[in-house]
PDB file of N, CA and C in Angstrom:
ATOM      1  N   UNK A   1     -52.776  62.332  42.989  1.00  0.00           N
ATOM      2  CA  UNK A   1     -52.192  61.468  41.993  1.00  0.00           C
ATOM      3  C   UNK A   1     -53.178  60.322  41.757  1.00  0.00           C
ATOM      4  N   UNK A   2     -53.197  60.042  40.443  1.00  0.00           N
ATOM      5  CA  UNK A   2     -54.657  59.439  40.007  1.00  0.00           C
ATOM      6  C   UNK A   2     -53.432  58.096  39.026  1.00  0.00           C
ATOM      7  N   UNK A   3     -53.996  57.070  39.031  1.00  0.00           N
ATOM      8  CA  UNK A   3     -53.408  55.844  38.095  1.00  0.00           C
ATOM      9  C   UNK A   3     -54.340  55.843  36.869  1.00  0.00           C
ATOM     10  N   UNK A   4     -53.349  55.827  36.193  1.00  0.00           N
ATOM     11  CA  UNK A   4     -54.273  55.573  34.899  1.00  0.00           C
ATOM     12  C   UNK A   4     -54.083  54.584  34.061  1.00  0.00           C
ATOM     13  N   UNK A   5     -52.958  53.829  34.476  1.00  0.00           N
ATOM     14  CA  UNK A   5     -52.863  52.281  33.529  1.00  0.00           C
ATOM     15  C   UNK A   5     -51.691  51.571  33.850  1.00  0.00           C
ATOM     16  N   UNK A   6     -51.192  50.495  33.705  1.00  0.00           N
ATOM     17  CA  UNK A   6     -50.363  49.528  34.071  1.00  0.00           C
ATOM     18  C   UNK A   6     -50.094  49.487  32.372  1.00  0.00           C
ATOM     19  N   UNK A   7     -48.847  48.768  32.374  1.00  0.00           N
ATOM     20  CA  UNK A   7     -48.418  48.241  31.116  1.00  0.00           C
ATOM     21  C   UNK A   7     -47.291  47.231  31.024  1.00  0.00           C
ATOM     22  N   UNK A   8     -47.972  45.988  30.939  1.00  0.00           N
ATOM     23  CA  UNK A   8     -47.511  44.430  30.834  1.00  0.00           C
ATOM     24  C   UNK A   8     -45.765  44.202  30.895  1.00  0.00           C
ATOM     25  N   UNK A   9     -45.152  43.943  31.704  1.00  0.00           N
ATOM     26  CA  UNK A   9     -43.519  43.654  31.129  1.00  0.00           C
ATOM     27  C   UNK A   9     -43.202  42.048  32.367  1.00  0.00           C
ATOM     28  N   UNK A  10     -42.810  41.283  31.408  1.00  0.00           N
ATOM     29  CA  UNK A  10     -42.111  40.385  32.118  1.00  0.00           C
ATOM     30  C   UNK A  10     -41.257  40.570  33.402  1.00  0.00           C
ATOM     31  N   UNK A  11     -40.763  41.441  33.714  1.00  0.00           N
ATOM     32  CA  UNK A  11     -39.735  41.198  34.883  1.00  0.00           C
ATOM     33  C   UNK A  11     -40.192  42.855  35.799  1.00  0.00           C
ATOM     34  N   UNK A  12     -40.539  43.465  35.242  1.00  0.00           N
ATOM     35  CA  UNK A  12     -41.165  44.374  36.260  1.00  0.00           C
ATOM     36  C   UNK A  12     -42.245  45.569  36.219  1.00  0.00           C
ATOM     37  N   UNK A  13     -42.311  46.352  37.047  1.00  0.00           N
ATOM     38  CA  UNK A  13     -43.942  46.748  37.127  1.00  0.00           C
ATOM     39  C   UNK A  13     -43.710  47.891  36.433  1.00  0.00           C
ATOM     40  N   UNK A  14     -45.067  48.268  35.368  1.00  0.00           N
ATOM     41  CA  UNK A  14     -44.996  49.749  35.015  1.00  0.00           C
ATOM     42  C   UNK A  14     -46.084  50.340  35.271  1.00  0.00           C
ATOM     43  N   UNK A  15     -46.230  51.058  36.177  1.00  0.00           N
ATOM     44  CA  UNK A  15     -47.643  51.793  36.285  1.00  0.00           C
ATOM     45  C   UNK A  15     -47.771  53.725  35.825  1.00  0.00           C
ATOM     46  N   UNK A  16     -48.461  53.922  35.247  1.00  0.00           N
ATOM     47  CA  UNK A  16     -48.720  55.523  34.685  1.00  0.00           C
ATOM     48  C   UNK A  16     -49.598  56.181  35.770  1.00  0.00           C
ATOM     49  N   UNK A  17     -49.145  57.020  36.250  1.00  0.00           N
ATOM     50  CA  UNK A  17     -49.732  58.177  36.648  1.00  0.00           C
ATOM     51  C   UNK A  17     -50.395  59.385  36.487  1.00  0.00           C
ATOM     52  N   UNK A  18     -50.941  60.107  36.673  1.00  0.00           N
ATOM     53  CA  UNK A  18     -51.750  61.789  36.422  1.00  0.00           C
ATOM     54  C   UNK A  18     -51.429  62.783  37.190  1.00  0.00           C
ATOM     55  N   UNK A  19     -50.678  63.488  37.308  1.00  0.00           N
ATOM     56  CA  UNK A  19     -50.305  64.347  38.741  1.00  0.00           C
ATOM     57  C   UNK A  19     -50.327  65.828  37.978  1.00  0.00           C
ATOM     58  N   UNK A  20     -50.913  66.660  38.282  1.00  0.00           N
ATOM     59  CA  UNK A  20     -50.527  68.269  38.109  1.00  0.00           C
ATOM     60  C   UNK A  20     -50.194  68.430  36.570  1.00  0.00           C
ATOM     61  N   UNK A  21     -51.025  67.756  35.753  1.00  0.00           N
ATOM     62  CA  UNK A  21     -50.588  68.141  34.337  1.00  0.00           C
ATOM     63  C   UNK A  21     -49.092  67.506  33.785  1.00  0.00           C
ATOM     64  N   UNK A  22     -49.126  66.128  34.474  1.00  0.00           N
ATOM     65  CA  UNK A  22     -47.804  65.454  34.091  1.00  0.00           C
ATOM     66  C   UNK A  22     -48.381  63.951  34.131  1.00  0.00           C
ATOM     67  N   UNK A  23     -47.504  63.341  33.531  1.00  0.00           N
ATOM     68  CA  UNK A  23     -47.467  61.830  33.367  1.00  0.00           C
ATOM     69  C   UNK A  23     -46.291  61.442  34.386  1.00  0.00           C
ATOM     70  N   UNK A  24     -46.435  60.725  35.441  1.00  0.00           N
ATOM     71  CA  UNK A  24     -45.349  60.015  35.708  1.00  0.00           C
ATOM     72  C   UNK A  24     -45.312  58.473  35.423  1.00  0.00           C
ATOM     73  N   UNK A  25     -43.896  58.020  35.236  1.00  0.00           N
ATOM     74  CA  UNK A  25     -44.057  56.630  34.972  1.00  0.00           C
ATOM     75  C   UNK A  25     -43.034  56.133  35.537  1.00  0.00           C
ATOM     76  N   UNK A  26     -43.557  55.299  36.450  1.00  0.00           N
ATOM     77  CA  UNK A  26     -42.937  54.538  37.176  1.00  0.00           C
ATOM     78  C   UNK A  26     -42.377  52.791  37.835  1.00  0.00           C
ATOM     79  N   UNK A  27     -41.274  52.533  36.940  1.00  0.00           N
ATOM     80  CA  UNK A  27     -40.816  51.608  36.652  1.00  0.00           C
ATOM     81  C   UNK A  27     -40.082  50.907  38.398  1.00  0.00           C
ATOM     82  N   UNK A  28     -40.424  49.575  38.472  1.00  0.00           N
ATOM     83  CA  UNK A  28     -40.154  48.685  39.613  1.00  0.00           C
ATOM     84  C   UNK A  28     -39.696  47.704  39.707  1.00  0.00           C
ATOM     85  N   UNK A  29     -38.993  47.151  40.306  1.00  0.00           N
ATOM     86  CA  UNK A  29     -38.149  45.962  40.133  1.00  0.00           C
ATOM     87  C   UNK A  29     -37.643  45.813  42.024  1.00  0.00           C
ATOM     88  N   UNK A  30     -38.101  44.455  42.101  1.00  0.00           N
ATOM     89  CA  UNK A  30     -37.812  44.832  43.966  1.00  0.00           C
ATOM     90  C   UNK A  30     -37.788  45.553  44.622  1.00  0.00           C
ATOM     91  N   UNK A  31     -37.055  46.274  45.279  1.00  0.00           N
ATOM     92  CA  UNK A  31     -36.995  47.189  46.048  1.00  0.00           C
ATOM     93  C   UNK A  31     -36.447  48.678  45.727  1.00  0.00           C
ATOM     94  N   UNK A  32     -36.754  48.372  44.282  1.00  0.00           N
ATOM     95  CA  UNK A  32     -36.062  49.500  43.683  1.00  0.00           C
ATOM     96  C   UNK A  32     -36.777  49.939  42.704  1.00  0.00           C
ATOM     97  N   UNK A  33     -36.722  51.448  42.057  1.00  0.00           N
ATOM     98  CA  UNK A  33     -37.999  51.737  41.569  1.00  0.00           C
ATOM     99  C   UNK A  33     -36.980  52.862  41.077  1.00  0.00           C
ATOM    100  N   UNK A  34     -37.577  53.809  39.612  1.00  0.00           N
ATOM    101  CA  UNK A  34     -37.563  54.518  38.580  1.00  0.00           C
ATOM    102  C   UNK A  34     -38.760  55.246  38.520  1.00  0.00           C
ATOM    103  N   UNK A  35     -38.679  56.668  38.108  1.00  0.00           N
ATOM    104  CA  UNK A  35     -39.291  57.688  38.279  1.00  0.00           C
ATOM    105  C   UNK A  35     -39.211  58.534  37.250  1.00  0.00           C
ATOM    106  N   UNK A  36     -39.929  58.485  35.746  1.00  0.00           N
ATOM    107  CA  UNK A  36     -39.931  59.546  34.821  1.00  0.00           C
ATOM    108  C   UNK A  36     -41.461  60.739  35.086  1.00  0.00           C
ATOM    109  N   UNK A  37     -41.140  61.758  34.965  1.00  0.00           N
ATOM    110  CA  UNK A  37     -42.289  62.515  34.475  1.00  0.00           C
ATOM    111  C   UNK A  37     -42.010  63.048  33.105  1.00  0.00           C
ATOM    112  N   UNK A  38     -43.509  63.391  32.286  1.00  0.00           N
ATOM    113  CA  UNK A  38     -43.142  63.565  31.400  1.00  0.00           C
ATOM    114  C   UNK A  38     -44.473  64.585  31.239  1.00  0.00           C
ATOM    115  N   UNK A  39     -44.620  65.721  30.805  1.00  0.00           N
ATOM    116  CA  UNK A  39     -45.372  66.493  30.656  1.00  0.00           C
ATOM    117  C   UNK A  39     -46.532  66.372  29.748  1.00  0.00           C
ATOM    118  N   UNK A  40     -48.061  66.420  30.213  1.00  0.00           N
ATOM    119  CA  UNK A  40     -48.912  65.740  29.770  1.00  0.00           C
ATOM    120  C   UNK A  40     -49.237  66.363  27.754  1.00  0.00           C
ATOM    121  N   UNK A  41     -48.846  67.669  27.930  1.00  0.00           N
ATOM    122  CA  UNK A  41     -48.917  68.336  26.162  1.00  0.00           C
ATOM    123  C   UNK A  41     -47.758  67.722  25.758  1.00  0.00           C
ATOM    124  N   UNK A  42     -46.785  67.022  25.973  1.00  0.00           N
ATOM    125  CA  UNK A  42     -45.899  66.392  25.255  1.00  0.00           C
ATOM    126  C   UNK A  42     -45.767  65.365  24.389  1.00  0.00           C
ATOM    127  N   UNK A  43     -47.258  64.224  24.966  1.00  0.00           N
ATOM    128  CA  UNK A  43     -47.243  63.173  25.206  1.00  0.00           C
ATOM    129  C   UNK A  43     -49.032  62.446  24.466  1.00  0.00           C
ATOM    130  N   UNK A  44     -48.879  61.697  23.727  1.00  0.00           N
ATOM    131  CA  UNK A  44     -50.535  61.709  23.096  1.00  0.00           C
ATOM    132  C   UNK A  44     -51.175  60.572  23.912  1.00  0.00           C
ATOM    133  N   UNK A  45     -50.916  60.755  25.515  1.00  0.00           N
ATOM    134  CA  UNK A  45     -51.562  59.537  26.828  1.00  0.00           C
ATOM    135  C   UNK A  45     -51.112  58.473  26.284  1.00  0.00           C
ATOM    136  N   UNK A  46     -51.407  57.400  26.547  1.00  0.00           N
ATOM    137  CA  UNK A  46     -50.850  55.801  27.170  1.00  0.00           C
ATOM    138  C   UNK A  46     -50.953  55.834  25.573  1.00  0.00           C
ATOM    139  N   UNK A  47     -51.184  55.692  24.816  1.00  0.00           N
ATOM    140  CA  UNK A  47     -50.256  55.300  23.191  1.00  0.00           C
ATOM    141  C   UNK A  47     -49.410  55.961  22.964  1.00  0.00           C
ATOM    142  N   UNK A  48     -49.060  56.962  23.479  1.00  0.00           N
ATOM    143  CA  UNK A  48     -47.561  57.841  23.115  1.00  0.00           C
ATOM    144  C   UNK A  48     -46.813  57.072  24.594  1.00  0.00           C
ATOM    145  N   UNK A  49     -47.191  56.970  25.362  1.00  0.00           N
ATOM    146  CA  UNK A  49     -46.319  56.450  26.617  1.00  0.00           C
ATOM    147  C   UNK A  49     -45.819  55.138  26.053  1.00  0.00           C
ATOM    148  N   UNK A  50     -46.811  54.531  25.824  1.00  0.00           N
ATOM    149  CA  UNK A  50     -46.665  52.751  25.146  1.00  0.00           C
ATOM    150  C   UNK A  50     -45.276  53.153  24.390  1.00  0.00           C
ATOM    151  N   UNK A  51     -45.046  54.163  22.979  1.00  0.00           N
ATOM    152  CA  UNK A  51     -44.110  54.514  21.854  1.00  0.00           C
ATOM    153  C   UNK A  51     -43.034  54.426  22.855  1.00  0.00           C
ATOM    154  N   UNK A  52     -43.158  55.124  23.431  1.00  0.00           N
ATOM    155  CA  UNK A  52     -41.670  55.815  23.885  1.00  0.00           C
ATOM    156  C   UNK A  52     -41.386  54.438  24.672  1.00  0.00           C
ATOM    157  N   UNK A  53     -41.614  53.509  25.021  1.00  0.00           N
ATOM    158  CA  UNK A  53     -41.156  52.563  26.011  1.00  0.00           C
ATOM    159  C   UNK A  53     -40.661  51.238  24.703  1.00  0.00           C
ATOM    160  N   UNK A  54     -39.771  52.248  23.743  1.00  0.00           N
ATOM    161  CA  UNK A  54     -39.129  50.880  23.172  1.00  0.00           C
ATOM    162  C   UNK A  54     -38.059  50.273  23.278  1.00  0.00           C
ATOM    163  N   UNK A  55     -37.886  49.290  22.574  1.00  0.00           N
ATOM    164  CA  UNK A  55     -36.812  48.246  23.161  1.00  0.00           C
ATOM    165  C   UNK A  55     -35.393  48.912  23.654  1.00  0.00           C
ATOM    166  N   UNK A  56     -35.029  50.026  22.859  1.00  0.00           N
ATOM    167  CA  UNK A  56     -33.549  50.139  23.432  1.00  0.00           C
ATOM    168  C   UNK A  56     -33.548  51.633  24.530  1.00  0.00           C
ATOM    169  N   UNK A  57     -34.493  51.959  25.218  1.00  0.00           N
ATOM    170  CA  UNK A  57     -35.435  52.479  26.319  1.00  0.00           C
ATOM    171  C   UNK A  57     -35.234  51.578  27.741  1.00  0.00           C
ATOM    172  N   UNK A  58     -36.437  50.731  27.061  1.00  0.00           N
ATOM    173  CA  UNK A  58     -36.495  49.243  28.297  1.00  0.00           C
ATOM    174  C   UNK A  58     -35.050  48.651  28.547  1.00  0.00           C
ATOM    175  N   UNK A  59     -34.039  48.083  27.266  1.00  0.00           N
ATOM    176  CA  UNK A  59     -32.678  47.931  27.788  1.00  0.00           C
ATOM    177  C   UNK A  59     -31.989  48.922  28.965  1.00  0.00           C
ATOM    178  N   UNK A  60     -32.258  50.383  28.607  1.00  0.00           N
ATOM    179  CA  UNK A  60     -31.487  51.208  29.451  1.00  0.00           C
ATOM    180  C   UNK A  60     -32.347  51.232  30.737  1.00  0.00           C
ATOM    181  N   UNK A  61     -33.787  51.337  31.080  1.00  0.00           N
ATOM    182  CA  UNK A  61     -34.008  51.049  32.486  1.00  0.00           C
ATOM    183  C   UNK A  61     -33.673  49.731  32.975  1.00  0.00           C
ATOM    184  N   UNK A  62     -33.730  48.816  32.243  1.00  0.00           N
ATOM    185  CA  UNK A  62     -33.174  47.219  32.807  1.00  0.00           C
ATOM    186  C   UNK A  62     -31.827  47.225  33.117  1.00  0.00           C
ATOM    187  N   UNK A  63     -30.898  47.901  32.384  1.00  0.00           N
ATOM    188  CA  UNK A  63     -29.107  47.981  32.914  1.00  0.00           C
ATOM    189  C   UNK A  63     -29.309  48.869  34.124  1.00  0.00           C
ATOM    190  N   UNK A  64     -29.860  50.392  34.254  1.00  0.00           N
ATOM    191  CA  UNK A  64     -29.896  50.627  35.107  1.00  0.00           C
ATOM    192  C   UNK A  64     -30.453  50.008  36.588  1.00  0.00           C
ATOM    193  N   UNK A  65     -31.438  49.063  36.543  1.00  0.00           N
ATOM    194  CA  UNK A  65     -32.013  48.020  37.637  1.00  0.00           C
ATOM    195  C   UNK A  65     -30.887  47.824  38.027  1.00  0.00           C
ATOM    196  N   UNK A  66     -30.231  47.165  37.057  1.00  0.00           N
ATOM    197  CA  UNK A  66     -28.926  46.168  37.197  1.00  0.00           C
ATOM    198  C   UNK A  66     -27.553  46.581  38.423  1.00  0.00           C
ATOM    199  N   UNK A  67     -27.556  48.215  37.595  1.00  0.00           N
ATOM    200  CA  UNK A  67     -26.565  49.304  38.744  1.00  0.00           C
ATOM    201  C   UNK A  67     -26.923  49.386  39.798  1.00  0.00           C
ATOM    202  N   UNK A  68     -28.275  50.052  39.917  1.00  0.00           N
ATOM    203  CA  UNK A  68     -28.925  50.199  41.001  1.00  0.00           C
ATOM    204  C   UNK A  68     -28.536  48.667  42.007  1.00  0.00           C
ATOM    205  N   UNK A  69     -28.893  47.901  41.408  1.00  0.00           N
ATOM    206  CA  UNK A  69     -28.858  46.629  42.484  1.00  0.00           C
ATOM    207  C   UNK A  69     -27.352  46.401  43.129  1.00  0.00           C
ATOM    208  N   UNK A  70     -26.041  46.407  42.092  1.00  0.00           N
ATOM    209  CA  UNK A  70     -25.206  45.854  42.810  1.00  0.00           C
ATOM    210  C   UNK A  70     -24.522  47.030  43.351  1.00  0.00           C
ATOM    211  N   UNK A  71     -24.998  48.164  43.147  1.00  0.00           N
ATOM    212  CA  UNK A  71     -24.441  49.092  44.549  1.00  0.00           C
ATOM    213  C   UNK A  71     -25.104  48.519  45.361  1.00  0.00           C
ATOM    214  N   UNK A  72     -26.233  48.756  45.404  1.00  0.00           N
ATOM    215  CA  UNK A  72     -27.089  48.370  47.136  1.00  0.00           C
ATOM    216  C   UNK A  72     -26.215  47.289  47.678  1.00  0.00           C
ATOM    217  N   UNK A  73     -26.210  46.118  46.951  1.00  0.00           N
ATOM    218  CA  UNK A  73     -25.225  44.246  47.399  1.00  0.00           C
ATOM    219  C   UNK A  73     -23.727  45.338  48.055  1.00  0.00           C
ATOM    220  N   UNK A  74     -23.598  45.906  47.215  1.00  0.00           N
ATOM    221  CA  UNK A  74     -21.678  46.239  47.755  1.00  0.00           C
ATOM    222  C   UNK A  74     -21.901  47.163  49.183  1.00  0.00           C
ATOM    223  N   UNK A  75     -23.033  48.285  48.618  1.00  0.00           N
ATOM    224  CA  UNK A  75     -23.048  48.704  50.125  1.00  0.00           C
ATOM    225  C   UNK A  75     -23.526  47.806  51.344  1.00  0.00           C
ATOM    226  N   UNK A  76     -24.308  46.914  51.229  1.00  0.00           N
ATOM    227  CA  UNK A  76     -24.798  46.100  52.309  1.00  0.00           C
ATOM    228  C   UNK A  76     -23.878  44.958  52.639  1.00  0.00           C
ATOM    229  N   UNK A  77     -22.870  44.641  51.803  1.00  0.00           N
ATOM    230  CA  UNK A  77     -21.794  43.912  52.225  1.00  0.00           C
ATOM    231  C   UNK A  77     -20.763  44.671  52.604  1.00  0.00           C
ATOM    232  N   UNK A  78     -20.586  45.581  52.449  1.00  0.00           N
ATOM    233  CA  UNK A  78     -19.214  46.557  52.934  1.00  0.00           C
ATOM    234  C   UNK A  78     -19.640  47.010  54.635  1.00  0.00           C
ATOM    235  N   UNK A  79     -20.990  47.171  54.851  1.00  0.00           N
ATOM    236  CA  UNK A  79     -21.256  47.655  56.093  1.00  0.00           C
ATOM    237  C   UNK A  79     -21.746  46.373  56.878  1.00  0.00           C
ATOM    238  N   UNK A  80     -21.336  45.070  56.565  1.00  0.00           N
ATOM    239  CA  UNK A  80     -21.925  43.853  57.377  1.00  0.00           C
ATOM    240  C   UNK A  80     -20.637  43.269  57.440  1.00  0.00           C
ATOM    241  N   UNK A  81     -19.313  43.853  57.557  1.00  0.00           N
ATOM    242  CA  UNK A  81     -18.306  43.121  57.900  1.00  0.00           C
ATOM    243  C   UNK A  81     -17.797  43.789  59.344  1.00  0.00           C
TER     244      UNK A  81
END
């Protein structure tokens, strides 16, 4: 697995990948992290990756952060009582 570019976002990390004839892209936010692949003939490299990462995209991985997080809070408070 080879990196092939980062791409700028205020609140969390996006880094692109090369693996086996795929793009992965992988979105981060604390301790928690997102995982697309996307097949490299699908995709016209980091300007078609850039496209597809638009605003109502980024909303749905940012709500999902959001899920992701307050399960973890409920499970880590449900098992610390």
């Amino acid at each position: 697995m080879r990196i092939i570019g980062s791409i700028p976002h205020p609140k969390i990390t996006i880094t692109v990948f090369s693996l086996n004839d795929k793009y992965q892209l992988k979105f981060e936010a604390g301790p928690m992290e997102q995982t697309f692949k996307i097949p490299q003939n699908e995709i016209s490299g980091m300007d078609g990756i850039k496209k597809l990462l638009d605003d109502e995209f980024m909303r749905k991985i940012m709500e999902r952060f959001n899920e992701m997080y307050l399960s973890f809070k409920a499970a880590k408070e449900k098992n610390t009582l």
